[in-house]
Protein backbone atom coordinates (compact mmCIF):
# COMPACT_ATOMS: atom_id res chain seq x y z
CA UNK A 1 0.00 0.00 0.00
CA UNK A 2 1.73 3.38 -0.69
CA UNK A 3 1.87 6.09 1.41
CA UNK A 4 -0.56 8.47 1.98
CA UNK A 5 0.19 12.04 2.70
CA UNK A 6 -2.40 15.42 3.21
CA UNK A 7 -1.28 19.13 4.34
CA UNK A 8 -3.07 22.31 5.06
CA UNK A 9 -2.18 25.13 6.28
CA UNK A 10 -3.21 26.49 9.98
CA UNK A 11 -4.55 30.04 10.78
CA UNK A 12 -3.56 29.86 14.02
CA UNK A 13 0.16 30.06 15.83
CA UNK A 14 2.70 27.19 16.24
CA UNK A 15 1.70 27.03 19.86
CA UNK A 16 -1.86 26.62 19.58
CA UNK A 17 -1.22 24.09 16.97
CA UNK A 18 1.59 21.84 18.72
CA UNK A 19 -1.25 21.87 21.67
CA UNK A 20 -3.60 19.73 19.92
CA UNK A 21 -1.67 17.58 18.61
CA UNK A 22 -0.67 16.76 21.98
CA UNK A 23 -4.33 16.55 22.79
CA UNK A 24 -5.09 14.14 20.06
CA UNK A 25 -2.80 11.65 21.68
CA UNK A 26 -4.72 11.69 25.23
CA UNK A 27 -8.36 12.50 23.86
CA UNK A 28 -9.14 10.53 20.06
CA UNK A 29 -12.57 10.84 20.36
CA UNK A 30 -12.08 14.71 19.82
CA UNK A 31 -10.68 14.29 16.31
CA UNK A 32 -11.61 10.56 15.04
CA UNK A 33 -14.80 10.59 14.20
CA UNK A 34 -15.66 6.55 14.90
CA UNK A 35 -13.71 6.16 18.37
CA UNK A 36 -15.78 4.29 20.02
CA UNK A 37 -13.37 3.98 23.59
CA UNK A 38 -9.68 4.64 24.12
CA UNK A 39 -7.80 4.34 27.16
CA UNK A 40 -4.28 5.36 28.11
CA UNK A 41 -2.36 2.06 29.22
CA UNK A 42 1.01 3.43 29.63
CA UNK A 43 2.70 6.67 29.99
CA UNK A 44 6.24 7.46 29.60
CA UNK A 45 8.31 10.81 28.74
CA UNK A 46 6.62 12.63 25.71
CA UNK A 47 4.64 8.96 24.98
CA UNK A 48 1.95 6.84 25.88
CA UNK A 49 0.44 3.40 24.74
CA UNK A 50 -3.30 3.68 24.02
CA UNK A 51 -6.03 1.16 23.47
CA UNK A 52 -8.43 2.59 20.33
CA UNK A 53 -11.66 0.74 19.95
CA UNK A 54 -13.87 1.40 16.76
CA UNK A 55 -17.29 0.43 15.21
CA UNK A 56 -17.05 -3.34 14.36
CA UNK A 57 -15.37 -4.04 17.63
CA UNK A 58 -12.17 -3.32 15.94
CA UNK A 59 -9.61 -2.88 18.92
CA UNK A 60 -5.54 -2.07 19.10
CA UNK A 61 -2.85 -0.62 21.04
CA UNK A 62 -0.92 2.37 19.14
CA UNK A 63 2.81 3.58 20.36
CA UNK A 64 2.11 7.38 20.31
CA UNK A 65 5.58 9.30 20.36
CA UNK A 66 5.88 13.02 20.41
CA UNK A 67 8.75 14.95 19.45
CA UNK A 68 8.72 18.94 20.62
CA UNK A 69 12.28 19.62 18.64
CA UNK A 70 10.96 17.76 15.55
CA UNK A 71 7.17 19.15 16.04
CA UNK A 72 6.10 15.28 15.17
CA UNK A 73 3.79 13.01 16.71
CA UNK A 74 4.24 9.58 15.62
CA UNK A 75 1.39 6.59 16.08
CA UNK A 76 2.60 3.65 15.52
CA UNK A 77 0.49 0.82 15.70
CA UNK A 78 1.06 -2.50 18.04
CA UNK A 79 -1.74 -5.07 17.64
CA UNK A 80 -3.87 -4.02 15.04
CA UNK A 81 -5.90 -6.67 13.40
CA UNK A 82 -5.13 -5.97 9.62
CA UNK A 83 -2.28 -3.61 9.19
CA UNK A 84 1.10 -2.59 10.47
CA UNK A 85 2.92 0.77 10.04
CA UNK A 86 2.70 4.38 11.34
CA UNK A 87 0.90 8.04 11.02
CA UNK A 88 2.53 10.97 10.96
CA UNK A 89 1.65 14.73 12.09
CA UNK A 90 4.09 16.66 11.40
CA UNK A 91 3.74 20.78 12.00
CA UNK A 92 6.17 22.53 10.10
CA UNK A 93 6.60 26.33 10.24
CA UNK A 94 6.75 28.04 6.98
CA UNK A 95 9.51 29.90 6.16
CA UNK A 96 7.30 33.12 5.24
CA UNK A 97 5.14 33.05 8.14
CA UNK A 98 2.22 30.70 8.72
CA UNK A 99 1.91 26.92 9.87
CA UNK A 100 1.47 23.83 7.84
CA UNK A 101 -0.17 20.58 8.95
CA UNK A 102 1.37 17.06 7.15
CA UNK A 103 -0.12 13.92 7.85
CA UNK A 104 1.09 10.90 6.58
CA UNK A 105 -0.06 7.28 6.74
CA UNK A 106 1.88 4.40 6.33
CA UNK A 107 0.51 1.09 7.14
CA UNK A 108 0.61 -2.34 5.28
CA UNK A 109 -1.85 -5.20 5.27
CA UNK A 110 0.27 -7.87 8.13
CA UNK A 111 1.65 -10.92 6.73
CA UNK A 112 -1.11 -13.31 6.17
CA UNK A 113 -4.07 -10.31 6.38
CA UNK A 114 -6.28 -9.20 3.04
CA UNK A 115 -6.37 -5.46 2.83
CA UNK A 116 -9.87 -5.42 1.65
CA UNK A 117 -10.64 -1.31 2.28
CA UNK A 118 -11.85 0.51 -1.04
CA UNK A 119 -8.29 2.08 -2.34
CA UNK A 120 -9.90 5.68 -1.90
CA UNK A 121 -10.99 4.83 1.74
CA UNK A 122 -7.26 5.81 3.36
CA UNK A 123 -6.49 8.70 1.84
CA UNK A 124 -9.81 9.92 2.38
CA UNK A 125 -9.16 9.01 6.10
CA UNK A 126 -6.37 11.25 6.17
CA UNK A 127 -7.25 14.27 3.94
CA UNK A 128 -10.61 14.57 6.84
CA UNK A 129 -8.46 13.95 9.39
CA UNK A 130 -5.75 16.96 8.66
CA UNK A 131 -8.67 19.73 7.42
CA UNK A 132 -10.67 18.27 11.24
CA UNK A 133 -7.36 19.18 13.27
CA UNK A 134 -7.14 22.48 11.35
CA UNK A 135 -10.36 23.55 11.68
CA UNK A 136 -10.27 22.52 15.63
CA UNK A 137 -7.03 24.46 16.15
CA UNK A 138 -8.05 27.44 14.35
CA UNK A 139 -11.05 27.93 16.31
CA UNK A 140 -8.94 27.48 19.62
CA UNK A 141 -6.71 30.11 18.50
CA UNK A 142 -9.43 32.73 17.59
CA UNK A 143 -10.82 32.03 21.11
CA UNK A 144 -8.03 33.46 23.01
């Protein structure tokens, strides 16, 4: 499966941004639309393991890893029943002013799984998943 990849950019600052991306890793439910239940199982320095559960009764553990020097957060998943690989937000700060959102997906089908998702279905996924974080950070930013 290639990689999937969607940017936007952000009205809203670096900070504001960087803070919901940390926010999507403790609270899912706030920016994937079919999380049924998640739950934080471990915590560590600037990562936590978290159990995702979604319609179907489709339920894995993700290795979320942020990076504050990079501006990445990194979910990679553990257990999943049909594919392996990672997302990635990245928040990159444009060299003329402004902030960019990149999300990329790369997952494969496991060894011995059928990837049988329409081909359109991922990077659908992850085109509503950047312009959802965008819209929810700008509208935190023109709060304050």
């Amino acid at each position: 499966m290639p990689v999937h990849r969607a940017s936007s950019q952000v009205d809203a600052s670096p900070d504001t941004v960087w803070a919901v991306l940390l926010d999507k890793m403790e609270h899912p439910q706030r920016y994937i639309e079919d999380a049924l239940d998640a739950e934080i199982l471990d915590r560590a320095d600037g990562s936590v393991v978290r159990q995702l559960v979604l319609p179907g009764g489709v339920s894995f553990r993700e290795h979320i890893a942020s990076d504050a020097a990079a501006r990445t957060i990194t979910f990679t998943l553990l257990d999943h029943p049909v594919y392996e690989g990672t997302v990635t937000n990245l928040l990159r700060v444009l060299p003329a002013g402004g902030v960019e959102l990149v999300f990329e997906l790369d997952w494969q089908a496991r060894p011995g799984c059928e990837d049988d998702r329409d081909p359109e279905e991922l990077p659908g996924l992850i085109r509503s998943s950047v312009l959802h974080t965008k819209r929810i950070a700008e509208a935190l930013e023109n709060r304050g």
